[in-house]
C-alpha atoms as a PDB file:
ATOM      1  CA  UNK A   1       0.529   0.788 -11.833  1.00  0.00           C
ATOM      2  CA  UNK A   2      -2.947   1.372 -10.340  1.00  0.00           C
ATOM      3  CA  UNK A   3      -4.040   3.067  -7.181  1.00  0.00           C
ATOM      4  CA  UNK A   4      -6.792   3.233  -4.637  1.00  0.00           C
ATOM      5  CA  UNK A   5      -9.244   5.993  -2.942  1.00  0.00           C
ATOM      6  CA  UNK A   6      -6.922   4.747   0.015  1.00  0.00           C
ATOM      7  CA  UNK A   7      -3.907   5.754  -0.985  1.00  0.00           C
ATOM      8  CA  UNK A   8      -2.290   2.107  -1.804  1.00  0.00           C
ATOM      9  CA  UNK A   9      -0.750   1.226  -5.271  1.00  0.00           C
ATOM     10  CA  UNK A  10      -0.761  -1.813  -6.916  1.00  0.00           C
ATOM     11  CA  UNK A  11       0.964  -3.339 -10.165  1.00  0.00           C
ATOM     12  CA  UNK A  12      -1.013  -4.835 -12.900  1.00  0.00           C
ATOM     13  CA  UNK A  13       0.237  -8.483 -12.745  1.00  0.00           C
ATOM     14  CA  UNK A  14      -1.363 -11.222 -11.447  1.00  0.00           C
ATOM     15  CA  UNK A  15       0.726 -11.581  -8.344  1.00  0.00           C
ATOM     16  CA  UNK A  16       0.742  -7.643  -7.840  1.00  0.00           C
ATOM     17  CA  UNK A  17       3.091  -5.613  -5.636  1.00  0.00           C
ATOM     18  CA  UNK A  18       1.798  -3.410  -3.580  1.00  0.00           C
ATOM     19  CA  UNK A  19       2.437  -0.175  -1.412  1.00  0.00           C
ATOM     20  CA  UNK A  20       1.419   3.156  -0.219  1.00  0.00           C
ATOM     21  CA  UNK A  21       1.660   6.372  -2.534  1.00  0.00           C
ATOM     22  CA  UNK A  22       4.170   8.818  -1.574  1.00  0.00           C
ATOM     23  CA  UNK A  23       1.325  11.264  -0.839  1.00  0.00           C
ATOM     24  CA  UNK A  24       0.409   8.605   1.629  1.00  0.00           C
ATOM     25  CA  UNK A  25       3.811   8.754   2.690  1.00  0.00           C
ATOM     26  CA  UNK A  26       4.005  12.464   2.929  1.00  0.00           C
ATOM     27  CA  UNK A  27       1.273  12.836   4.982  1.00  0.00           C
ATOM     28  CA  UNK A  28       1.866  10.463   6.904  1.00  0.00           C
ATOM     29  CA  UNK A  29       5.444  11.408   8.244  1.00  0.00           C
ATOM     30  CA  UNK A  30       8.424   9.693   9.228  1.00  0.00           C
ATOM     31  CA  UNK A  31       7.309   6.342   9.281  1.00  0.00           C
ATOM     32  CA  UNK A  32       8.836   4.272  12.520  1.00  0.00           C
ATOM     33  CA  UNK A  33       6.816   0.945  12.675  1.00  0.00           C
ATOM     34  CA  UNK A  34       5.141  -1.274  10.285  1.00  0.00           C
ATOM     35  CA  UNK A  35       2.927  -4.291  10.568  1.00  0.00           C
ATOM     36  CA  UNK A  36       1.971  -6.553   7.645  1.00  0.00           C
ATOM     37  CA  UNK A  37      -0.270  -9.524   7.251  1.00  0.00           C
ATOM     38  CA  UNK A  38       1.357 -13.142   7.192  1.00  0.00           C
ATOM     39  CA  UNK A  39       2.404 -14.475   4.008  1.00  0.00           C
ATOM     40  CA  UNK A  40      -1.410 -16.964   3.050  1.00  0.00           C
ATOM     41  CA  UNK A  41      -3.575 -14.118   4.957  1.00  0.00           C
ATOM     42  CA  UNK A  42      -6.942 -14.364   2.643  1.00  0.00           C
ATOM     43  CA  UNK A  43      -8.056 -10.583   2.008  1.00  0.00           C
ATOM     44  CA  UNK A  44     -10.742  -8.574   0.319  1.00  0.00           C
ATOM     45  CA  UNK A  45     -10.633  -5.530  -1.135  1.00  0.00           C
ATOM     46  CA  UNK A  46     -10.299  -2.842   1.617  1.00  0.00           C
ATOM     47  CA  UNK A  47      -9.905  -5.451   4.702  1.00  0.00           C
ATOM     48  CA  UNK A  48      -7.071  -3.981   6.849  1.00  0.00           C
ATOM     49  CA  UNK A  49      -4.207  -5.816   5.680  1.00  0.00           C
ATOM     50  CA  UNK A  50      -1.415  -4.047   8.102  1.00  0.00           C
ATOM     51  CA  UNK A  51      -0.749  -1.141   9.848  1.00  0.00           C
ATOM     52  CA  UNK A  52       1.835   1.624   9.662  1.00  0.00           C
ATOM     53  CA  UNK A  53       3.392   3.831  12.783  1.00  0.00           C
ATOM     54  CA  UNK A  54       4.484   7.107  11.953  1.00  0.00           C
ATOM     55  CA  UNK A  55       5.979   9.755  14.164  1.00  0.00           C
ATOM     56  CA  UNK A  56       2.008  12.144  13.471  1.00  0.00           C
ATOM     57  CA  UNK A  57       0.050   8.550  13.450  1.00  0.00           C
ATOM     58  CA  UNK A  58      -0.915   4.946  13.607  1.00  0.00           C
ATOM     59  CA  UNK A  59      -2.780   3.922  10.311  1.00  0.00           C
ATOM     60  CA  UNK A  60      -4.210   1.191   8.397  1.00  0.00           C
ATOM     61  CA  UNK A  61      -3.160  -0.552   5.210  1.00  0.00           C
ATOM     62  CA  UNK A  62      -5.904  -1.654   3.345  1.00  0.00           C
ATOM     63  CA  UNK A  63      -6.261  -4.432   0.929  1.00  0.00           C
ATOM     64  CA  UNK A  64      -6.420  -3.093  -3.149  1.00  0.00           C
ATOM     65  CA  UNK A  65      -8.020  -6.056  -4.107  1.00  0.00           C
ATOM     66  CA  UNK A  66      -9.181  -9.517  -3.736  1.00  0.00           C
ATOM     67  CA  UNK A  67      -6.440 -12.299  -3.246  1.00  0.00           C
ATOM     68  CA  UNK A  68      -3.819 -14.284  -1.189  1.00  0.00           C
ATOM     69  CA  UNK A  69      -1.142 -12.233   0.403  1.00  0.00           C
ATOM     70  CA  UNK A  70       2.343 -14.482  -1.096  1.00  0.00           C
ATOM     71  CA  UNK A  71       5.329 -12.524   0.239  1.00  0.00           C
ATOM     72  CA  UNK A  72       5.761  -9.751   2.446  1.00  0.00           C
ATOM     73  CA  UNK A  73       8.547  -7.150   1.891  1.00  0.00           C
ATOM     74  CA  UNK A  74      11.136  -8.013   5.414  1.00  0.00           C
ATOM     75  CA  UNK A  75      13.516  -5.087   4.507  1.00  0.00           C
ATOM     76  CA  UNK A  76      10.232  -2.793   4.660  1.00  0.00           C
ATOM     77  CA  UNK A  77       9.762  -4.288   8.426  1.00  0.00           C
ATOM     78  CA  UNK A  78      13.595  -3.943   8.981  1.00  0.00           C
ATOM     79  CA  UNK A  79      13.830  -0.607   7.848  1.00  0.00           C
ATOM     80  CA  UNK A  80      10.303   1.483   7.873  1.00  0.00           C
ATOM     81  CA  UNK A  81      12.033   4.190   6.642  1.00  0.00           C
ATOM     82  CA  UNK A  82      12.200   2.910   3.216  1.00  0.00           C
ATOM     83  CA  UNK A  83       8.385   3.916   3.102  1.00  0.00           C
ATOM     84  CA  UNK A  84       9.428   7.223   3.329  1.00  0.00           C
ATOM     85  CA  UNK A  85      12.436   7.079   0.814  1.00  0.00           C
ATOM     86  CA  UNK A  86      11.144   4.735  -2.261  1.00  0.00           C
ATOM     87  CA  UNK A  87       7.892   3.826  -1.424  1.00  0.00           C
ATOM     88  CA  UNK A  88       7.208   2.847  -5.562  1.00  0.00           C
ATOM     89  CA  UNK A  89      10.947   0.758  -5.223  1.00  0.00           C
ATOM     90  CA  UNK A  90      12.348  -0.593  -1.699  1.00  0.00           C
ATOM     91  CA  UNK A  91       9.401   0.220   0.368  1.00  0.00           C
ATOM     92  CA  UNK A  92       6.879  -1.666  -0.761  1.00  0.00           C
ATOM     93  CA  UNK A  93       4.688  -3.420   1.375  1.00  0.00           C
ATOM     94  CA  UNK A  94       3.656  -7.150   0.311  1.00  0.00           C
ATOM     95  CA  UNK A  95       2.895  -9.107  -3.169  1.00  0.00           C
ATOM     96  CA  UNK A  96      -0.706 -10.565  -3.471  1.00  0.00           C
ATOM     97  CA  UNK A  97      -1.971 -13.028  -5.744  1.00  0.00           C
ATOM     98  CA  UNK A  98      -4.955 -10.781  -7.268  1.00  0.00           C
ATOM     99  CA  UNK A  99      -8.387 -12.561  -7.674  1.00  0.00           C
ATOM    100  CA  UNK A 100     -10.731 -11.268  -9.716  1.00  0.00           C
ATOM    101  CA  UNK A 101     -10.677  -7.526 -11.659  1.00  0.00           C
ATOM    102  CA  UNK A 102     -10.147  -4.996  -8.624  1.00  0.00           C
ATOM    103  CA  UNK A 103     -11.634  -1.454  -8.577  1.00  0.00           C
ATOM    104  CA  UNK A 104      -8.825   0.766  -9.276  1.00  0.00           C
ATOM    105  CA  UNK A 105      -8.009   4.445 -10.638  1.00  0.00           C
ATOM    106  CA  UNK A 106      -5.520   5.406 -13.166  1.00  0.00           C
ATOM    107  CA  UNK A 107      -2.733   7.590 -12.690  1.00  0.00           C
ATOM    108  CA  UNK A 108      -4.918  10.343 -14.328  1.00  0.00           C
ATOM    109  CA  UNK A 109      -7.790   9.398 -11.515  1.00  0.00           C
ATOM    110  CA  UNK A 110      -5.452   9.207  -9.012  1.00  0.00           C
ATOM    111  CA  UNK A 111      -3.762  12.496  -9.692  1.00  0.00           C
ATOM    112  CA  UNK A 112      -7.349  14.101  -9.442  1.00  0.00           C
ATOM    113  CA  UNK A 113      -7.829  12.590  -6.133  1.00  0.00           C
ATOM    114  CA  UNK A 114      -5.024  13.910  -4.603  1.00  0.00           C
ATOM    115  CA  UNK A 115      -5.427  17.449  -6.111  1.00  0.00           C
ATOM    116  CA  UNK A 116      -8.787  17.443  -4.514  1.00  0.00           C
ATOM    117  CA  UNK A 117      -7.807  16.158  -1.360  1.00  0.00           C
ATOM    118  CA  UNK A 118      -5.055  18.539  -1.041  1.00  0.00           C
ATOM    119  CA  UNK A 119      -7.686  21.885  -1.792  1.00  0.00           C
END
Protein backbone atom coordinates (compact mmCIF):
# COMPACT_ATOMS: atom_id res chain seq x y z
CA UNK A 1 0.00 0.00 0.00
CA UNK A 2 1.17 3.54 -0.88
CA UNK A 3 -0.11 6.91 0.14
CA UNK A 4 -0.27 10.51 -0.87
CA UNK A 5 0.64 14.17 0.64
CA UNK A 6 -3.30 14.16 0.32
CA UNK A 7 -4.18 11.77 2.47
CA UNK A 8 -5.44 8.98 -0.22
CA UNK A 9 -4.01 5.36 -0.31
CA UNK A 10 -3.51 3.32 -3.05
CA UNK A 11 -2.51 -0.49 -3.67
CA UNK A 12 0.40 -1.43 -5.74
CA UNK A 13 -1.36 -3.33 -8.60
CA UNK A 14 -2.00 -2.24 -11.79
CA UNK A 15 -5.70 -1.72 -11.39
CA UNK A 16 -5.14 -0.15 -7.78
CA UNK A 17 -7.76 0.35 -5.06
CA UNK A 18 -7.97 3.29 -3.61
CA UNK A 19 -9.21 5.31 -0.46
CA UNK A 20 -8.67 7.84 2.16
CA UNK A 21 -6.32 7.15 5.28
CA UNK A 22 -8.00 6.85 8.49
CA UNK A 23 -6.20 10.04 9.59
CA UNK A 24 -8.12 11.46 6.71
CA UNK A 25 -10.98 9.90 8.15
CA UNK A 26 -10.39 11.10 11.63
CA UNK A 27 -10.15 14.43 10.83
CA UNK A 28 -12.52 14.56 8.82
CA UNK A 29 -15.51 13.31 11.06
CA UNK A 30 -18.50 11.40 10.63
CA UNK A 31 -18.66 11.14 7.11
CA UNK A 32 -22.52 11.59 5.71
CA UNK A 33 -22.19 12.02 1.85
CA UNK A 34 -19.90 10.88 -0.77
CA UNK A 35 -19.46 11.62 -4.42
CA UNK A 36 -17.23 9.62 -6.79
CA UNK A 37 -16.26 9.94 -10.39
CA UNK A 38 -18.09 7.66 -13.06
CA UNK A 39 -16.68 4.42 -13.77
CA UNK A 40 -14.20 5.59 -17.53
CA UNK A 41 -13.60 9.22 -15.84
CA UNK A 42 -9.85 9.90 -17.32
CA UNK A 43 -7.78 11.42 -14.27
CA UNK A 44 -4.37 12.76 -13.43
CA UNK A 45 -2.62 12.68 -10.55
CA UNK A 46 -4.24 15.13 -8.03
CA UNK A 47 -7.42 16.08 -10.37
CA UNK A 48 -10.42 16.04 -7.97
CA UNK A 49 -11.76 12.74 -8.49
CA UNK A 50 -14.87 13.01 -5.84
CA UNK A 51 -15.89 14.63 -2.96
CA UNK A 52 -16.69 13.62 0.61
CA UNK A 53 -19.46 15.33 3.15
CA UNK A 54 -18.72 15.07 6.61
CA UNK A 55 -20.67 16.35 9.57
CA UNK A 56 -17.12 19.34 10.21
CA UNK A 57 -16.76 19.53 6.14
CA UNK A 58 -17.14 19.15 2.45
CA UNK A 59 -13.77 17.91 0.87
CA UNK A 60 -12.11 16.75 -2.14
CA UNK A 61 -10.79 13.38 -3.22
CA UNK A 62 -7.96 13.66 -5.26
CA UNK A 63 -6.60 11.43 -7.88
CA UNK A 64 -3.13 9.25 -6.58
CA UNK A 65 -2.14 8.77 -9.90
CA UNK A 66 -2.53 8.72 -13.55
CA UNK A 67 -5.26 6.30 -15.04
CA UNK A 68 -8.90 5.26 -15.89
CA UNK A 69 -11.25 5.14 -13.00
CA UNK A 70 -12.82 1.07 -13.64
CA UNK A 71 -15.20 0.55 -10.71
CA UNK A 72 -16.45 2.59 -8.06
CA UNK A 73 -17.13 1.15 -4.56
CA UNK A 74 -21.58 1.45 -4.44
CA UNK A 75 -21.67 0.16 -0.78
CA UNK A 76 -19.20 3.21 0.02
CA UNK A 77 -22.09 5.55 -1.65
CA UNK A 78 -24.79 3.43 0.16
CA UNK A 79 -23.29 3.57 3.35
CA UNK A 80 -20.62 6.64 3.88
CA UNK A 81 -20.12 5.50 7.08
CA UNK A 82 -17.97 2.71 6.08
CA UNK A 83 -15.28 5.55 5.50
CA UNK A 84 -15.30 6.03 8.94
CA UNK A 85 -15.31 2.27 10.08
CA UNK A 86 -12.78 0.38 7.51
CA UNK A 87 -11.61 2.85 5.37
CA UNK A 88 -8.33 0.27 4.33
CA UNK A 89 -11.40 -2.71 3.88
CA UNK A 90 -15.22 -1.75 3.08
CA UNK A 91 -14.75 1.88 2.60
CA UNK A 92 -12.80 2.25 -0.09
CA UNK A 93 -13.46 4.60 -2.64
CA UNK A 94 -12.93 3.42 -6.44
CA UNK A 95 -10.32 1.02 -8.42
CA UNK A 96 -8.22 2.81 -11.18
CA UNK A 97 -6.33 1.38 -13.86
CA UNK A 98 -2.80 3.11 -12.93
CA UNK A 99 -0.80 4.61 -15.91
CA UNK A 100 2.48 5.26 -15.58
CA UNK A 101 4.80 5.11 -12.06
CA UNK A 102 2.81 7.56 -9.63
CA UNK A 103 4.55 9.72 -6.96
CA UNK A 104 3.87 8.04 -3.79
CA UNK A 105 5.27 7.74 -0.05
CA UNK A 106 5.85 4.68 1.89
CA UNK A 107 4.29 3.79 4.99
CA UNK A 108 7.53 5.06 6.70
CA UNK A 109 6.98 8.57 4.61
CA UNK A 110 3.61 8.58 5.28
CA UNK A 111 3.87 8.02 8.99
CA UNK A 112 6.28 11.13 9.04
CA UNK A 113 3.74 13.17 7.36
CA UNK A 114 1.18 12.70 9.63
CA UNK A 115 3.41 13.09 12.77
CA UNK A 116 4.29 16.42 11.38
CA UNK A 117 1.01 17.44 10.49
CA UNK A 118 -0.36 16.54 13.75
CA UNK A 119 2.64 18.88 15.81
Amino acid sequence: MRFTKDHEWLTEEEIATVGITSFAADALGDVVFVELPEVGTVVSAGDPAGEIESTKSVSEVYAPADGEIVEINQAVVDDPALINSDPYGKGWLYRLRVSGTPETLSDTEYEALVAGEAS
